[in-house]
Protein backbone atom coordinates (compact mmCIF):
# COMPACT_ATOMS: atom_id res chain seq x y z
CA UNK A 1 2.49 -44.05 12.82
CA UNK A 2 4.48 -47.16 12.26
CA UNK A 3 7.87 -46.03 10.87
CA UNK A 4 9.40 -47.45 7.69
CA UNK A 5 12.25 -50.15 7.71
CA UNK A 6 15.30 -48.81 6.88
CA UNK A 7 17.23 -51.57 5.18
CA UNK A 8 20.37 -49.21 4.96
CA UNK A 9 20.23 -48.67 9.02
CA UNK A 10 19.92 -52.66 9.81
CA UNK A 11 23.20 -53.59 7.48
CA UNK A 12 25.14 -50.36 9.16
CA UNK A 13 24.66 -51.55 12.65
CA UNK A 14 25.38 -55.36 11.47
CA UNK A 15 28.63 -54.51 11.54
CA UNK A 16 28.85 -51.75 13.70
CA UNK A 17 31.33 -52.84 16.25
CA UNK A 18 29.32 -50.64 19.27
CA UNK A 19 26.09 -51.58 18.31
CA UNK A 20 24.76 -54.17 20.92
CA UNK A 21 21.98 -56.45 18.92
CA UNK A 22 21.33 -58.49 22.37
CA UNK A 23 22.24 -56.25 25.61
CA UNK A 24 20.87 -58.40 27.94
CA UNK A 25 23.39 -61.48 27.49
CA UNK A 26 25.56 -58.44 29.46
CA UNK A 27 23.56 -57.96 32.52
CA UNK A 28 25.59 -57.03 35.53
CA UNK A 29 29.24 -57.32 32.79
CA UNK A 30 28.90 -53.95 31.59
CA UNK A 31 32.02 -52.57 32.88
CA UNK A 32 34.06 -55.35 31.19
CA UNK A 33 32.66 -53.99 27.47
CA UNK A 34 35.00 -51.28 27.60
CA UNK A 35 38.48 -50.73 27.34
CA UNK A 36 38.30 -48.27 30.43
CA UNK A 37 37.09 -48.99 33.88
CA UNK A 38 35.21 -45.45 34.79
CA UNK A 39 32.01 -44.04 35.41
CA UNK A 40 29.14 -45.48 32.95
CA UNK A 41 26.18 -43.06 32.33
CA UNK A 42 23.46 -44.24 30.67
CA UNK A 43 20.82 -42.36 27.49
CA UNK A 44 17.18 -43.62 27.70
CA UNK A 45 15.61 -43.32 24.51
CA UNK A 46 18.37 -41.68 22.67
CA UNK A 47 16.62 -41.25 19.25
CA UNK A 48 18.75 -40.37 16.23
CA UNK A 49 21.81 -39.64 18.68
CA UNK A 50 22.19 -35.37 18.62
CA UNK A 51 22.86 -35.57 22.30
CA UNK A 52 24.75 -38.80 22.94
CA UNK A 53 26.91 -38.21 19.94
CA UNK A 54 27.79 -34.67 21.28
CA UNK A 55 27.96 -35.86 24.79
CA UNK A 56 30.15 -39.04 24.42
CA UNK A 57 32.79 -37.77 21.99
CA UNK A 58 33.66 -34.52 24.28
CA UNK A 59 34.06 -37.07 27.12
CA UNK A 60 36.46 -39.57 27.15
CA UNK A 61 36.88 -40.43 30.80
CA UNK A 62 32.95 -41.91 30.84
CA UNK A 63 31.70 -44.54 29.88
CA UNK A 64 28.18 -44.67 28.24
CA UNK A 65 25.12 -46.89 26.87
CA UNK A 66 22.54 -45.64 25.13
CA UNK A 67 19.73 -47.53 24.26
CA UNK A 68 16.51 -46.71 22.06
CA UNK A 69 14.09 -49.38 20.95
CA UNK A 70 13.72 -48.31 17.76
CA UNK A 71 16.28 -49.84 15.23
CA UNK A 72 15.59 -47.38 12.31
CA UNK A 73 16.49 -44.46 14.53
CA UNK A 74 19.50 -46.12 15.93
CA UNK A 75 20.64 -46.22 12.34
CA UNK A 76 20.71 -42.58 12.10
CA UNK A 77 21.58 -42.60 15.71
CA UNK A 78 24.79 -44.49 14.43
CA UNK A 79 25.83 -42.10 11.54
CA UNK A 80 26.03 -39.17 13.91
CA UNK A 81 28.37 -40.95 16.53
CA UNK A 82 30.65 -41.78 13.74
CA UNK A 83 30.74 -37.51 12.43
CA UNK A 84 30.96 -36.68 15.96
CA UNK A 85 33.53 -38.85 17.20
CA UNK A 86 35.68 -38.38 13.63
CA UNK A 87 35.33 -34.69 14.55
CA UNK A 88 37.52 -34.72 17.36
CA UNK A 89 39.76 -37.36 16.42
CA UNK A 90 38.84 -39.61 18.46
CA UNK A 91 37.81 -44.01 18.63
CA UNK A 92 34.50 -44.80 19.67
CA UNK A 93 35.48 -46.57 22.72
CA UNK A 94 33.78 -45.14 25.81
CA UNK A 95 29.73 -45.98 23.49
CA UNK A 96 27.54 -49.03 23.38
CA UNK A 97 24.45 -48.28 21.54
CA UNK A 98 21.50 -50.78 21.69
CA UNK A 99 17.87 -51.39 21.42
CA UNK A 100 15.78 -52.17 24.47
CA UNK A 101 12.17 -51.75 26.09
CA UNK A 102 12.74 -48.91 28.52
CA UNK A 103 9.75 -50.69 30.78
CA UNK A 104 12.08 -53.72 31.15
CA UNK A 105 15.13 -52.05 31.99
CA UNK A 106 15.93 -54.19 34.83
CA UNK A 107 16.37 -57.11 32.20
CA UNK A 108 19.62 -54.73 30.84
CA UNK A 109 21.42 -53.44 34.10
CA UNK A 110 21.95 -55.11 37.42
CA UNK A 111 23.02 -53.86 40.21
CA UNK A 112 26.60 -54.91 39.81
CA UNK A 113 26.51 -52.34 36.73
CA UNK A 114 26.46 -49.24 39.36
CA UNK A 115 25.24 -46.41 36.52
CA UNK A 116 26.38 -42.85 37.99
CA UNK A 117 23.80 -40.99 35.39
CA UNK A 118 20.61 -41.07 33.47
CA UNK A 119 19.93 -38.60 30.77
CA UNK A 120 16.34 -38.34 30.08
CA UNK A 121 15.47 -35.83 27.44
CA UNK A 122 12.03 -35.11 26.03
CA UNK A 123 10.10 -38.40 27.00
CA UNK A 124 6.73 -39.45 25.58
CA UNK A 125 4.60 -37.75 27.92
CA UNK A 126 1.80 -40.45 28.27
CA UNK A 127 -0.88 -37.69 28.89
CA UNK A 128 -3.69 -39.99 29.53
CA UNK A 129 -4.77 -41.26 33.34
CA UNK A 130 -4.35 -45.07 32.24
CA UNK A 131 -0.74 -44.79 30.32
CA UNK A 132 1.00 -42.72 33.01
CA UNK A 133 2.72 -45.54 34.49
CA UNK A 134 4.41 -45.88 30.84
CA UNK A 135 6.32 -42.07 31.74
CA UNK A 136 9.94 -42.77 31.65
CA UNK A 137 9.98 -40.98 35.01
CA UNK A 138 7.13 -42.54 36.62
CA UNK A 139 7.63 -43.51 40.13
CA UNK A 140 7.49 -46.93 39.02
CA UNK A 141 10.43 -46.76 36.63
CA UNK A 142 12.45 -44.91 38.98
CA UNK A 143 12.24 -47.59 41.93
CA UNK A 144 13.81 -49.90 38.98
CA UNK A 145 16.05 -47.27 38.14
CA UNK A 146 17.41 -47.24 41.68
CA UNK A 147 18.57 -51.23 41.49
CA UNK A 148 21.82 -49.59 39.70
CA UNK A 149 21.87 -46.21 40.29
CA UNK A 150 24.87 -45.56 42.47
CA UNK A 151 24.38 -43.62 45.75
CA UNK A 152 24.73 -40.10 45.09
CA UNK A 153 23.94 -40.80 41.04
CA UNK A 154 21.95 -38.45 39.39
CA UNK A 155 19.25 -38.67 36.39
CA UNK A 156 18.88 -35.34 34.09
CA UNK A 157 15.32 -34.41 33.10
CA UNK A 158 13.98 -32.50 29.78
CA UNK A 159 10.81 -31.74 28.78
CA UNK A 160 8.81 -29.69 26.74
CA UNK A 161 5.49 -30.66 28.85
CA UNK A 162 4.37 -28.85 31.48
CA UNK A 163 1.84 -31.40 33.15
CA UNK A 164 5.00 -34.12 32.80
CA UNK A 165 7.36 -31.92 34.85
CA UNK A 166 5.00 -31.10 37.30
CA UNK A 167 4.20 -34.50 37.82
CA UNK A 168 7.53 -36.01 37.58
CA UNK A 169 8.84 -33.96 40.71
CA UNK A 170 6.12 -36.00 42.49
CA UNK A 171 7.42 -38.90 41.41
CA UNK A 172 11.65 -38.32 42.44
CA UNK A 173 10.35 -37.12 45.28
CA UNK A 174 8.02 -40.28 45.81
CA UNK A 175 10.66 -42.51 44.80
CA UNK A 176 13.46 -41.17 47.35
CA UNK A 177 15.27 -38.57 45.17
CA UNK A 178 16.14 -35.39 46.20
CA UNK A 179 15.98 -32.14 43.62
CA UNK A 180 18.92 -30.70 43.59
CA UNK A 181 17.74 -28.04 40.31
CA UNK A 182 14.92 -27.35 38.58
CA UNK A 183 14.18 -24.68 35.91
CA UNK A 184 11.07 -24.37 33.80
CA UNK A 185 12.74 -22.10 31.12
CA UNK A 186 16.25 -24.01 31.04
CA UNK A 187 17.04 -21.43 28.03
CA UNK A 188 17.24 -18.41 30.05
CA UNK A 189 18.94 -20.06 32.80
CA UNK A 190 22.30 -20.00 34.27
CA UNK A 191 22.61 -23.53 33.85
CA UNK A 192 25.65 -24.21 31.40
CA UNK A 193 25.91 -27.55 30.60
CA UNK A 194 23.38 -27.84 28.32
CA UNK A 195 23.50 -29.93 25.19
CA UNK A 196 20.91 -29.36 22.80
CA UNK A 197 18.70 -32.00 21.83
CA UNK A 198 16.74 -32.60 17.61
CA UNK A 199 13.40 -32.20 19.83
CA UNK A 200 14.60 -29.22 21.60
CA UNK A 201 15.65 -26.68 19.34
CA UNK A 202 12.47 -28.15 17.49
CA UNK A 203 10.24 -26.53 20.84
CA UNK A 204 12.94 -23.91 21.06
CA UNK A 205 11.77 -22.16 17.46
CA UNK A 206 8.22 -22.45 18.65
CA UNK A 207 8.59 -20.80 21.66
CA UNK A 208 7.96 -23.28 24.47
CA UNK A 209 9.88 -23.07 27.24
CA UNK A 210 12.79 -26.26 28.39
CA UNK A 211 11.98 -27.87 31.48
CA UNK A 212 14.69 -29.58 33.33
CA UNK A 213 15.85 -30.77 36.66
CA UNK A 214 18.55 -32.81 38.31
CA UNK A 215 17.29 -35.52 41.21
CA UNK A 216 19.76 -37.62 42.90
CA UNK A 217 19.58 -40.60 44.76
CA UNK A 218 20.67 -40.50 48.78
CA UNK A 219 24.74 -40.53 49.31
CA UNK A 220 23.61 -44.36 51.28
């Protein structure tokens, strides 16, 4: 379903000064966007922003992007960065938010860009034969992924979908990751760094078990 334009979400970011309208003219420059120089993690598909606004404020030593293509959501996406970051006192200095086709993600980061994380958190899982090469995780993503992953970087997997995970550890594995942990009912772990996502505590109330795992690239 197509969703409505949001008027009030396209003036917002107009003049929101970390909203990114055109992310690509910064290809390989991100470092220089910032007022710090320090590690840059990076939000794929960050929806209406309950993670990366939770995630960004409470860490002021990185740097992150987060990038979503859908404008209306990056509107409410927006809104919650600004309550977040207010919260704690704190700029909004260390967050570029922008939109951008996932699938072309080599046409926003080079390697000169050197990400240290990906956060990848309840993905469309593309269920059918012919669309799994559009999984955010795919093996063919992850080889692009790779271009600016630094060695030893890390991408953070959630998922509500149990054919997705089970697939996607192929796929790391495939692509020259190594898993370094993996839990199929994150909730009852002893994992303790999690932040809790919109779609999560969503699939929480309903009973289905979090799936997430770590994979990192080789230290060369």
């Amino acid at each position: 379903m197509r969703m409505r334009r949001k008027e009030w979400a396209h003036r917002e970011l107009a003049v929101c000064p970390y909203y990114i309208k055109e992310p690509t003219q910064y290809r390989g420059r991100w470092a220089e966007q910032f007022v710090r120089r320090q590690p840059l993690h990076l939000e794929l598909g960050c929806g209406k922003g309950g993670f990366i606004s939770q995630l960004a404020s409470a860490n002021a030593q990185t740097n992150y992007l987060a990038i979503d293509i859908k404008t209306e959501v990056m509107g409410e996406a927006r809104r919650k960065c600004q309550a977040a970051y207010e919260a704690v006192g704190r700029p909004i200095d260390n967050l570029k938010i922008m939109p951008q086709e996932i699938q072309v993600i080599e046409k926003l980061l080079a390697p000169e860009d050197t990400v240290e994380r990906i956060y990848i958190n309840f993905p469309n899982p593309w269920p059918r034969g012919k669309h799994k090469k559009r999984r955010l995780t795919h093996t063919r993503q992850l080889v692009k992924y790779r271009q600016f992953l630094a060695p030893g970087a890390e991408i953070r997997f959630k998922t509500d979908d149990d054919e997705l995970f089970e697939e996607s550890q192929l796929y790391f594995k495939t692509a020259g990751f190594e898993i370094t942990y993996l839990t199929r009912d994150l909730h009852h772990s002893n994992y303790t760094e999690n932040i809790v996502t919109e779609h999560e505590q969503m699939f929480a109330q309903q009973g289905i078990p979090i799936k997430f795992c770590i994979a990192k690239t080789p230290l060369w």
